[in-house]
C-alpha atoms as a PDB file:
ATOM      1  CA  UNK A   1     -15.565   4.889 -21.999  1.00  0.00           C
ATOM      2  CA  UNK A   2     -11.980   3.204 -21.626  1.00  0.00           C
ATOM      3  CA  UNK A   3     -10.586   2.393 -18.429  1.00  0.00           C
ATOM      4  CA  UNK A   4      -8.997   5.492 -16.396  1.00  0.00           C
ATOM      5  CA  UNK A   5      -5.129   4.956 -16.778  1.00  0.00           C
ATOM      6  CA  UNK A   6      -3.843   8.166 -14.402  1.00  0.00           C
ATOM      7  CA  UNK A   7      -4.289   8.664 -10.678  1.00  0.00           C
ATOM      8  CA  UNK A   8      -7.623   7.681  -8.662  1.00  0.00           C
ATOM      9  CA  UNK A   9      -7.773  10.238  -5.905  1.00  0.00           C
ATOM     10  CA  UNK A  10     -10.093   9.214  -3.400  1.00  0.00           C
ATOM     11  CA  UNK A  11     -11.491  10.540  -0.226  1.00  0.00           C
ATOM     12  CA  UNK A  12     -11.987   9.227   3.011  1.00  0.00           C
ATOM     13  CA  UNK A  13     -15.764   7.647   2.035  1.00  0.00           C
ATOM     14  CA  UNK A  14     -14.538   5.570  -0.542  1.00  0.00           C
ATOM     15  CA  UNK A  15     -11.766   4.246   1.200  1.00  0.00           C
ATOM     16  CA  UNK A  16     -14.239   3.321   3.892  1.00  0.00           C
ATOM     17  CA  UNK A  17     -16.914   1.598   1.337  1.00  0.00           C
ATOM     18  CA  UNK A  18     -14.007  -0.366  -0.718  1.00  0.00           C
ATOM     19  CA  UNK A  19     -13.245  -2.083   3.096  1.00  0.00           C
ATOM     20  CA  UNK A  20     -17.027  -2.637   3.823  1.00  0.00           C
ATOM     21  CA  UNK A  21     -17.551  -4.778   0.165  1.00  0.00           C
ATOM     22  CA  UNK A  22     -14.366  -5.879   0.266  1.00  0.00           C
ATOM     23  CA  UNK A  23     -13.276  -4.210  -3.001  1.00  0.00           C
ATOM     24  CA  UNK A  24      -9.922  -1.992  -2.203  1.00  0.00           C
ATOM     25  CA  UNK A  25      -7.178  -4.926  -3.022  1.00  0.00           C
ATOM     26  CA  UNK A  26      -9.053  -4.591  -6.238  1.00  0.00           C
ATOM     27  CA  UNK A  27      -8.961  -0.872  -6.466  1.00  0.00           C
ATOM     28  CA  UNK A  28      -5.447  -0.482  -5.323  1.00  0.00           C
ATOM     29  CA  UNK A  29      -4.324  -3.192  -7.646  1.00  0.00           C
ATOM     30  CA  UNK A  30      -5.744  -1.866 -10.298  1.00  0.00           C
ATOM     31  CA  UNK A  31      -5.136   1.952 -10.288  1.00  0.00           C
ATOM     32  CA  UNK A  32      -2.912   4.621  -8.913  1.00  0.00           C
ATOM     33  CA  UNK A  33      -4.874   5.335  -5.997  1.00  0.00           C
ATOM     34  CA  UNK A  34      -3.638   8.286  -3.815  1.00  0.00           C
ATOM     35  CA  UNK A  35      -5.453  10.521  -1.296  1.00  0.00           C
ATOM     36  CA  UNK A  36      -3.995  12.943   1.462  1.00  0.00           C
ATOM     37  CA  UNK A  37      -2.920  12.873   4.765  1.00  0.00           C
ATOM     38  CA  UNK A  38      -6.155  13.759   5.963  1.00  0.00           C
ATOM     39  CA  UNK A  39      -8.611  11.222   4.576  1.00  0.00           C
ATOM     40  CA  UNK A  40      -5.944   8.810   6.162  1.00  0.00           C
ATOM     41  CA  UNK A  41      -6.304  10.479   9.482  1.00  0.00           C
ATOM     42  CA  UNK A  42     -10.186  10.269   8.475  1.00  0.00           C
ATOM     43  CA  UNK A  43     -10.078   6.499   8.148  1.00  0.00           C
ATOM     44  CA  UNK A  44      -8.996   6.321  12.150  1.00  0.00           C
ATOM     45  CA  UNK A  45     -11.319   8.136  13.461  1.00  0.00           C
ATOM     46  CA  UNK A  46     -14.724   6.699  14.961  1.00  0.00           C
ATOM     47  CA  UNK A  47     -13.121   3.405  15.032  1.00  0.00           C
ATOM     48  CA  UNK A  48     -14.662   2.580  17.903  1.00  0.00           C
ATOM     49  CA  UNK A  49     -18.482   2.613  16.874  1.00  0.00           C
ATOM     50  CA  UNK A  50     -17.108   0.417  13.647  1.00  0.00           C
ATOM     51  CA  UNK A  51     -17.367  -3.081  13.462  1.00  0.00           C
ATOM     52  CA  UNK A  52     -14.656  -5.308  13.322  1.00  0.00           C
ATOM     53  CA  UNK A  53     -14.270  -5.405   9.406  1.00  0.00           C
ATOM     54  CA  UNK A  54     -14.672  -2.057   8.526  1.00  0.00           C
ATOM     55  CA  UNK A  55     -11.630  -1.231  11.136  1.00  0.00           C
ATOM     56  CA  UNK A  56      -8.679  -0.615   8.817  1.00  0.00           C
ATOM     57  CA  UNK A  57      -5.219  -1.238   9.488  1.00  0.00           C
ATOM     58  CA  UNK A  58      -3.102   2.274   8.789  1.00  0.00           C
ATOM     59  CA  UNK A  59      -0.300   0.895   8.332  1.00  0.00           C
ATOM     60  CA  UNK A  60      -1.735  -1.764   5.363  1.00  0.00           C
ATOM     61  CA  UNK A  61      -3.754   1.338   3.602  1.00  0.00           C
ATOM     62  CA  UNK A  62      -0.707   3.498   3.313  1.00  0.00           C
ATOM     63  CA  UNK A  63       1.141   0.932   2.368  1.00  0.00           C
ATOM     64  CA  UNK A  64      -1.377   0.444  -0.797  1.00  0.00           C
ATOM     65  CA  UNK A  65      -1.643   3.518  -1.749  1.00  0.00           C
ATOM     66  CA  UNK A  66       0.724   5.009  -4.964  1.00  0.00           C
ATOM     67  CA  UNK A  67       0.573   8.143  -2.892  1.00  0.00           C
ATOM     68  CA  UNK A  68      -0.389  10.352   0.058  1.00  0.00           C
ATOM     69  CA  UNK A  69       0.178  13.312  -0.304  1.00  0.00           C
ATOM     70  CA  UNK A  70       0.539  16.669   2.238  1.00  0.00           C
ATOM     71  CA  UNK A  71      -1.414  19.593   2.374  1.00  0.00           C
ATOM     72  CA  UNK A  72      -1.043  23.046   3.468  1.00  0.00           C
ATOM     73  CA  UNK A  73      -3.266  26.063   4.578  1.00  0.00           C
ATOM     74  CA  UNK A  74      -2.241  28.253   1.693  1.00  0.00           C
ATOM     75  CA  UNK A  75      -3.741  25.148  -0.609  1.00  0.00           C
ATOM     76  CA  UNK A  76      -7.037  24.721   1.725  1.00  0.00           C
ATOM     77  CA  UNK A  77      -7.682  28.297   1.418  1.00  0.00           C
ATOM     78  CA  UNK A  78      -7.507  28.303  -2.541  1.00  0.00           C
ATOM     79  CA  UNK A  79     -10.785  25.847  -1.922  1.00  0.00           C
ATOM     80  CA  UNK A  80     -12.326  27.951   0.467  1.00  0.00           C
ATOM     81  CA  UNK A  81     -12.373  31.067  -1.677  1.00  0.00           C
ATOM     82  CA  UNK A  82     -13.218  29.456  -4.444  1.00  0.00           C
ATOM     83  CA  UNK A  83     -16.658  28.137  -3.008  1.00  0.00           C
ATOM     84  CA  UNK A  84     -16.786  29.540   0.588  1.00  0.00           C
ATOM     85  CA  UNK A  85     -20.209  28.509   0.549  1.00  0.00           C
ATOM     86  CA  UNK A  86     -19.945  24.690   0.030  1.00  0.00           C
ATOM     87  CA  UNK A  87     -19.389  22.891   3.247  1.00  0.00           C
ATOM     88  CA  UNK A  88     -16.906  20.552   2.716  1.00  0.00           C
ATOM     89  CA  UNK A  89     -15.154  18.230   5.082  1.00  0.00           C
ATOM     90  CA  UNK A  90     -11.577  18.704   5.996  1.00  0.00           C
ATOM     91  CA  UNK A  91     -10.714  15.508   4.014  1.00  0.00           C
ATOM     92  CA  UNK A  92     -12.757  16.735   1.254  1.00  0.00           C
ATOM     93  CA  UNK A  93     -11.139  20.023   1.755  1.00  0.00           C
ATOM     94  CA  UNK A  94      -7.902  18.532   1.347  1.00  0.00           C
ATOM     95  CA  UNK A  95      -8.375  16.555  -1.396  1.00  0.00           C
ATOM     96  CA  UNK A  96      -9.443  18.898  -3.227  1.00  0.00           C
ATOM     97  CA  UNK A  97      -6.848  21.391  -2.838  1.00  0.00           C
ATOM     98  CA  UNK A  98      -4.585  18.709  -3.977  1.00  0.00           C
ATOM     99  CA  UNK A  99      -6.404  18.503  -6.966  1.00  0.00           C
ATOM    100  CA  UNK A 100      -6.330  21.329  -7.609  1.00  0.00           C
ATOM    101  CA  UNK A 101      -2.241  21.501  -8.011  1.00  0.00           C
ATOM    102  CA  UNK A 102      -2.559  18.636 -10.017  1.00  0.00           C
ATOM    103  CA  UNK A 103      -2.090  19.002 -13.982  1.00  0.00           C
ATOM    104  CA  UNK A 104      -2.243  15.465 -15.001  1.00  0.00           C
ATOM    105  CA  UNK A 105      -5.159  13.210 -15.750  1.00  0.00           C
ATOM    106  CA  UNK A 106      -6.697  12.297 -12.432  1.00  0.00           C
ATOM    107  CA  UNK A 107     -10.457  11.548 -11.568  1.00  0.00           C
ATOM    108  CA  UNK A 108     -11.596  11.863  -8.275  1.00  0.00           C
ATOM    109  CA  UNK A 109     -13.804   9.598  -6.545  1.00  0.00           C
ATOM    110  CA  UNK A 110     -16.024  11.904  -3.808  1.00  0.00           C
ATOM    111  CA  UNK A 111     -19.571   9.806  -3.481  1.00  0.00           C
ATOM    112  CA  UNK A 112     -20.345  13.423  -1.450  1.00  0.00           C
ATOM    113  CA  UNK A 113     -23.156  15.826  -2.912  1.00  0.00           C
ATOM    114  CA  UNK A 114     -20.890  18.834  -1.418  1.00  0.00           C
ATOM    115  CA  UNK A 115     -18.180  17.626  -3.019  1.00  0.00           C
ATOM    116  CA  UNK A 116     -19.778  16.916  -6.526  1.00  0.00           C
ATOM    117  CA  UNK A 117     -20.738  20.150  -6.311  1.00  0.00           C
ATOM    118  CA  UNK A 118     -17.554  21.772  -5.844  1.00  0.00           C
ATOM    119  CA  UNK A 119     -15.855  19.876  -9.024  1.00  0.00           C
ATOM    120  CA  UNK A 120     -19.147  21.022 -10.703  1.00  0.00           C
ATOM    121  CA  UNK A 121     -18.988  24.661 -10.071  1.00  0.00           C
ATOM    122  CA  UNK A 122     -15.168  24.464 -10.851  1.00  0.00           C
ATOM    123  CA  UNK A 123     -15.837  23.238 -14.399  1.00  0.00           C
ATOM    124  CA  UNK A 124     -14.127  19.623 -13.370  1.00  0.00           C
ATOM    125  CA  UNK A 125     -17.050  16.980 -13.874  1.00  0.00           C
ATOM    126  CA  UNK A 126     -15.538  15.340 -16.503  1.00  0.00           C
ATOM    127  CA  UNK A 127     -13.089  14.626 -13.297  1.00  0.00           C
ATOM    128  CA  UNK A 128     -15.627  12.926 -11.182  1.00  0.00           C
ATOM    129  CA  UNK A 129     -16.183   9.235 -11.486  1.00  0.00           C
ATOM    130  CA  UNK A 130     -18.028   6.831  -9.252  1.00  0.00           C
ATOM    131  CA  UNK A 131     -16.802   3.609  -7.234  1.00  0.00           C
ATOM    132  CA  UNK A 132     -18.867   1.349  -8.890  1.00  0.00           C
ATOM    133  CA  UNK A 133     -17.364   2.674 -12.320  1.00  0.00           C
ATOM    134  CA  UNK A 134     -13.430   2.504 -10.789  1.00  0.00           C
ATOM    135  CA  UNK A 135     -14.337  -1.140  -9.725  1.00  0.00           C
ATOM    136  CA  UNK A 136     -16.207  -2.229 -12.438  1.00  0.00           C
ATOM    137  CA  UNK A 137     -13.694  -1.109 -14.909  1.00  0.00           C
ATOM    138  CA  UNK A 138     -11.133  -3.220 -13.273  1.00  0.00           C
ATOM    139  CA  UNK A 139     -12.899  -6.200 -13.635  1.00  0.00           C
ATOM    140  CA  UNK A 140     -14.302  -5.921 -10.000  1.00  0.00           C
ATOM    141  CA  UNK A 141     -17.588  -6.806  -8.870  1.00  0.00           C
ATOM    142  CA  UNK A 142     -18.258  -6.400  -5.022  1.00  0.00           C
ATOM    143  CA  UNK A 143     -19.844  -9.491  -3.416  1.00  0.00           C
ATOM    144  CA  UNK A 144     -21.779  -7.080  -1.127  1.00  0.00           C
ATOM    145  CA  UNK A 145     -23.940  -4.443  -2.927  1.00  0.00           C
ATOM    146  CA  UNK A 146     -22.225  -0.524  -2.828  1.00  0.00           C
ATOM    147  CA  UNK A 147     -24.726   2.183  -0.885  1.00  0.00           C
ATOM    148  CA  UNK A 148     -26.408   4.108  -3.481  1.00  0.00           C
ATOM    149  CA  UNK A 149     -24.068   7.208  -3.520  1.00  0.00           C
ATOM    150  CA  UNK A 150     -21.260   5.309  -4.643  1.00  0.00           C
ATOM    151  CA  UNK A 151     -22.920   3.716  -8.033  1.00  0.00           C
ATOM    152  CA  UNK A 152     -22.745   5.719 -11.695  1.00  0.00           C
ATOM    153  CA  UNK A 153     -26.576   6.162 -11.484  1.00  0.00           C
ATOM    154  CA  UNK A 154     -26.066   8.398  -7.843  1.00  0.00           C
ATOM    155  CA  UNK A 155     -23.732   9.933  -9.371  1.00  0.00           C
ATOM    156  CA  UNK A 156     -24.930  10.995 -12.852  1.00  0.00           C
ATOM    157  CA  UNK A 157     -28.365  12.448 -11.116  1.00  0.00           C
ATOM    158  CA  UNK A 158     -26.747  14.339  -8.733  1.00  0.00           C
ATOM    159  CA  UNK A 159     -23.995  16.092 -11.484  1.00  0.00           C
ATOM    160  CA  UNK A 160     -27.268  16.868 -13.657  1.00  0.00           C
ATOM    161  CA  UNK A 161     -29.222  18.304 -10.739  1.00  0.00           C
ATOM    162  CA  UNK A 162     -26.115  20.211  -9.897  1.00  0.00           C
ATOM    163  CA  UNK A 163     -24.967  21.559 -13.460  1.00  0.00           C
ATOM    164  CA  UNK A 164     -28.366  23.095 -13.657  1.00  0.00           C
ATOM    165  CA  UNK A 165     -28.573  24.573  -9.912  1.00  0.00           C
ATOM    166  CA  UNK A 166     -24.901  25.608 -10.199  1.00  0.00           C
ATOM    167  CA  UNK A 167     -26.354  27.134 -13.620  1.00  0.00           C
ATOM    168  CA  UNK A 168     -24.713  25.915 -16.120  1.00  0.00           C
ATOM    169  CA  UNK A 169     -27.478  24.623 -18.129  1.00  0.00           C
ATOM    170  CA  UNK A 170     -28.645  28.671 -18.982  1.00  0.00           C
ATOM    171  CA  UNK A 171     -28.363  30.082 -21.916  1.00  0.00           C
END
């Protein structure tokens, strides 16, 4: 598959894992990255029980993203009625009801089973695309290994488990 070219949304968990391996300068270089407000507000939270290198500095993320973008109740609720029974977070939440305005050629990077699920039962899979893909793809290879959830393998079990559960793999 060739290299994604259009916005990399990403949520608050993948932020976090680029700064633990030491990967987002190479994510951010390489893509469009954007999120939303909320998965920035996300990122400062629990600071406190972090350790020193997985503390990010606001100011430096925002500055390295292409975009974060706003998001309003009337767009959260689209995701809520859509799948009022898939317990997102609010970031989650958020990002995906950005996405969901969106009519360009983004992928969004969620390493979250509730939030796999959600692009799954939407009919946006083909949207989904894991960390270890983005980085690999820009020439990136984390000194430090990623958590499970955030590698190709995680992420291709858990979208077949899901396309069958959501059933989509009936007849």
């Amino acid at each position: 598959m060739a290299r994604h070219r259009g916005p990399v949304l990403v949520d608050t968990n993948a932020i976090l894992e680029c700064f633990r391996v030491g990967s987002w300068r190479a994510l951010s270089g390489g893509y469009a990255v954007e999120t939303v407000e909320d998965c920035i507000i996300e990122t400062q939270t629990g600071f406190q029980r972090r350790s020193p290198e997985m503390q990010i500095d606001e100011a430096l993320l925002r500055a390295s993203l292409k975009a974060i973008h706003p998001v309003v109740d009337a767009q959260r609720a689209v995701v809520a009625v859509r799948a009022p029974d898939i317990a997102l977070d609010v970031g989650e939440r958020s990002l995906w009801a950005h996405a969901l305005t969106r009519r360009d050629a983004w992928v969004l990077c969620g390493p979250d089973k509730a939030s796999v699920r959600f692009g799954v039962r939407l009919g946006l899979k083909n949207q989904l695309i894991a960390l270890e893909t983005l980085l690999a793809d820009a020439g990136h290879r984390p000194k430090e290994a990623l958590r499970s959830n955030y590698t190709a393998k995680w992420l291709d079990k858990v979208l077949g488990e899901l396309f069958i559960l959501e059933g989509f793999g009936r007849s």
